[in-house]
C-alpha atoms as a PDB file:
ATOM      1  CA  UNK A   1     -19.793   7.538  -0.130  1.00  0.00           C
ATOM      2  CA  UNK A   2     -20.050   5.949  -3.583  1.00  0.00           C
ATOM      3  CA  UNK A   3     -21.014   2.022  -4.082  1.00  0.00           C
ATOM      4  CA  UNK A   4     -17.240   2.619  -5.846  1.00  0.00           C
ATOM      5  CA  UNK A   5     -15.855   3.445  -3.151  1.00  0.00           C
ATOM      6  CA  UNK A   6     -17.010   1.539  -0.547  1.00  0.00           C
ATOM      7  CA  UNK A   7     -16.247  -1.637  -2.018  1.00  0.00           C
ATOM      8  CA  UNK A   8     -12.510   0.264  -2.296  1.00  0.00           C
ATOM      9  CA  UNK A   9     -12.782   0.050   1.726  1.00  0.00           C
ATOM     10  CA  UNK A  10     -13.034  -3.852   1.528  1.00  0.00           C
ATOM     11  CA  UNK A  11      -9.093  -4.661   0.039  1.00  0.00           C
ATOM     12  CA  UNK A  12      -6.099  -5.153   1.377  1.00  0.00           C
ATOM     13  CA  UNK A  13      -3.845  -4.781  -1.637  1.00  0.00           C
ATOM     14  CA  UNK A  14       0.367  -4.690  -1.878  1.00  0.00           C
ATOM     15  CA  UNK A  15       2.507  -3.228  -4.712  1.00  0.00           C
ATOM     16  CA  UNK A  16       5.668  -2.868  -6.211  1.00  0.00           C
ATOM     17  CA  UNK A  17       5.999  -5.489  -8.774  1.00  0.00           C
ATOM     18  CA  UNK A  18       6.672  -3.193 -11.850  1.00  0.00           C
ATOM     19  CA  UNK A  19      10.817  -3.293 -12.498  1.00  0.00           C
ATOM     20  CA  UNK A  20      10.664   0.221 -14.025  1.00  0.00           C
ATOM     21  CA  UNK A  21       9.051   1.428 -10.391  1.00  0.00           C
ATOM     22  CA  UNK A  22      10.756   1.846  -7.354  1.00  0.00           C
ATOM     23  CA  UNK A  23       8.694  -0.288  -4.819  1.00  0.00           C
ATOM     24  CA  UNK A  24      10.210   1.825  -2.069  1.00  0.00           C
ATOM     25  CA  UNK A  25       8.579   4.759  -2.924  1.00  0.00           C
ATOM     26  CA  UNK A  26       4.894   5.853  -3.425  1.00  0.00           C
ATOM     27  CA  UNK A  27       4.972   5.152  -7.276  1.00  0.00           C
ATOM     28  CA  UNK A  28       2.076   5.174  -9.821  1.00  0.00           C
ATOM     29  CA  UNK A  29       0.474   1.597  -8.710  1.00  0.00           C
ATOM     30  CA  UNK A  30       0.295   2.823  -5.381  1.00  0.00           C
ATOM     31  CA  UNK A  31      -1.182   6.203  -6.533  1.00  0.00           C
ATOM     32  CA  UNK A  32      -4.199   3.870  -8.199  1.00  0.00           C
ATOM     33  CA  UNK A  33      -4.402   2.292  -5.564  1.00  0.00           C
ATOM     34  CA  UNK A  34      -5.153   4.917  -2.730  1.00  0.00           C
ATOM     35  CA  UNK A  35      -6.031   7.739  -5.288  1.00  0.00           C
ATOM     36  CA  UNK A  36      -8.567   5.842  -7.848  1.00  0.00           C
ATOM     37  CA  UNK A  37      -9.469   2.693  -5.761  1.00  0.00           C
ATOM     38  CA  UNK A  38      -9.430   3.687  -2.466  1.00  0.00           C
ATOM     39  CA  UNK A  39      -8.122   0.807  -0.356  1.00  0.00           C
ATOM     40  CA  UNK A  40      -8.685   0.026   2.212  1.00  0.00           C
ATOM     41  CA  UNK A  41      -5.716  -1.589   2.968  1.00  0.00           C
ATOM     42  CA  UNK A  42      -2.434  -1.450   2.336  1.00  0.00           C
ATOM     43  CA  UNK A  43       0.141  -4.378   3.018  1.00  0.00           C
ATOM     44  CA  UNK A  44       3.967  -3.554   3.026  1.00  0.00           C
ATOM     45  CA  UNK A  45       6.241  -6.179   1.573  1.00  0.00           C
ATOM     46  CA  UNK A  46       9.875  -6.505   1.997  1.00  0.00           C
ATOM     47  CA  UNK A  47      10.171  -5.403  -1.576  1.00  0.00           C
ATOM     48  CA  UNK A  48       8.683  -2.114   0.016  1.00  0.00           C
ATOM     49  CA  UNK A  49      10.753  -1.611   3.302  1.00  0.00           C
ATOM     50  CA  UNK A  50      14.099   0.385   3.458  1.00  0.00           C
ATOM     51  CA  UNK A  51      15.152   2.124   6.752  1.00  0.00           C
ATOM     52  CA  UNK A  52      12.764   2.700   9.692  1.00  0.00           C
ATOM     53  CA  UNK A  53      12.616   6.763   8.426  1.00  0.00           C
ATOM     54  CA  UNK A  54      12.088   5.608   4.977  1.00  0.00           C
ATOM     55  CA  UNK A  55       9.117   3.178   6.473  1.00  0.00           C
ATOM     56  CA  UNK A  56       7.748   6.081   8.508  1.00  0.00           C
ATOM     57  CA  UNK A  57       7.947   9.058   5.426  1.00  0.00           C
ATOM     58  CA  UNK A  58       6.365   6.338   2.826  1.00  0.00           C
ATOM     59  CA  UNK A  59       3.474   5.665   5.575  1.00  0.00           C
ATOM     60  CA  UNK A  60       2.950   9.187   5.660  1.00  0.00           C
ATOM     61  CA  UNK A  61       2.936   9.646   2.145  1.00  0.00           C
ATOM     62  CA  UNK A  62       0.729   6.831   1.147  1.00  0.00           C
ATOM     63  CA  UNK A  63      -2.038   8.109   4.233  1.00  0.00           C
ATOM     64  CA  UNK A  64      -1.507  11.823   2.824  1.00  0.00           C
ATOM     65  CA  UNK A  65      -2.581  10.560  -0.595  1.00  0.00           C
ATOM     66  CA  UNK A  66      -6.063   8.739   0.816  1.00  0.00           C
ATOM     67  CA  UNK A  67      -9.366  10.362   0.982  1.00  0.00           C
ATOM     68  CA  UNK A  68      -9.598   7.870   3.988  1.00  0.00           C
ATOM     69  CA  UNK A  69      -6.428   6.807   5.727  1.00  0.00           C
ATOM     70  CA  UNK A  70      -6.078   2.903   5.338  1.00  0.00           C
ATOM     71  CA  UNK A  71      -4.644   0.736   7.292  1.00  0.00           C
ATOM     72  CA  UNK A  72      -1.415  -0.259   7.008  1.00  0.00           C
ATOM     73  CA  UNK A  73       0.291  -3.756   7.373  1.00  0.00           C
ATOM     74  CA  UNK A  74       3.339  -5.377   7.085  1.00  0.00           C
ATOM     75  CA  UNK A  75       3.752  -8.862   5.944  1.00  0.00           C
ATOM     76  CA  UNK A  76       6.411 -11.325   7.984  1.00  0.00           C
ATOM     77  CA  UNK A  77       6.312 -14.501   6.414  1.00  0.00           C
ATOM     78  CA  UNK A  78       8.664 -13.478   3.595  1.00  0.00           C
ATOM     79  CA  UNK A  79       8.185 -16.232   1.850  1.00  0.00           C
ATOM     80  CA  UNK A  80       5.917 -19.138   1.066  1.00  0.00           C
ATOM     81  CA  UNK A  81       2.493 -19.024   3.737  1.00  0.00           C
ATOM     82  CA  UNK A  82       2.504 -22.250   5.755  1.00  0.00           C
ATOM     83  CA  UNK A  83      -0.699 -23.538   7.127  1.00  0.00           C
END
């Protein structure tokens, strides 16, 4: 494993801010994400979320796509983060 990669391993990023990009679907920020940086994680927003099928065939899609499978997380605040 490259340096590259390994530091890849050490994010957690989230996507789907692009308006021309469905954030629902796996879409070309997520592809540079698992594809060319290699994340190693992935958090789902509700900007991302549609049925539980949908949730379950984007999963699959986005762990198809990665040399290593991250891991996946969803984010429940939904709004601002209170300490």
């Amino acid at each position: 494993m490259t340096l590259e990669q390994l530091a890849g391993q050490l994010l957690w990023c989230g996507w789907g801010d692009a308006p021309e990009q469905d954030p629902r679907t796996y879409n070309d920020h997520a592809r540079i994400l698992v594809e060319e940086i290699g994340v190693g994680g992935l958090v789902l927003f509700n900007r991302n979320l549609g049925t539980p099928e949908e949730i379950a065939a984007l999963t699959e899609e986005l762990r198809s796509h990665a040399a290593l499978p991250p891991l996946i997380g969803i984010d429940q605040e939904g709004g601002r983060v209170s300490r």
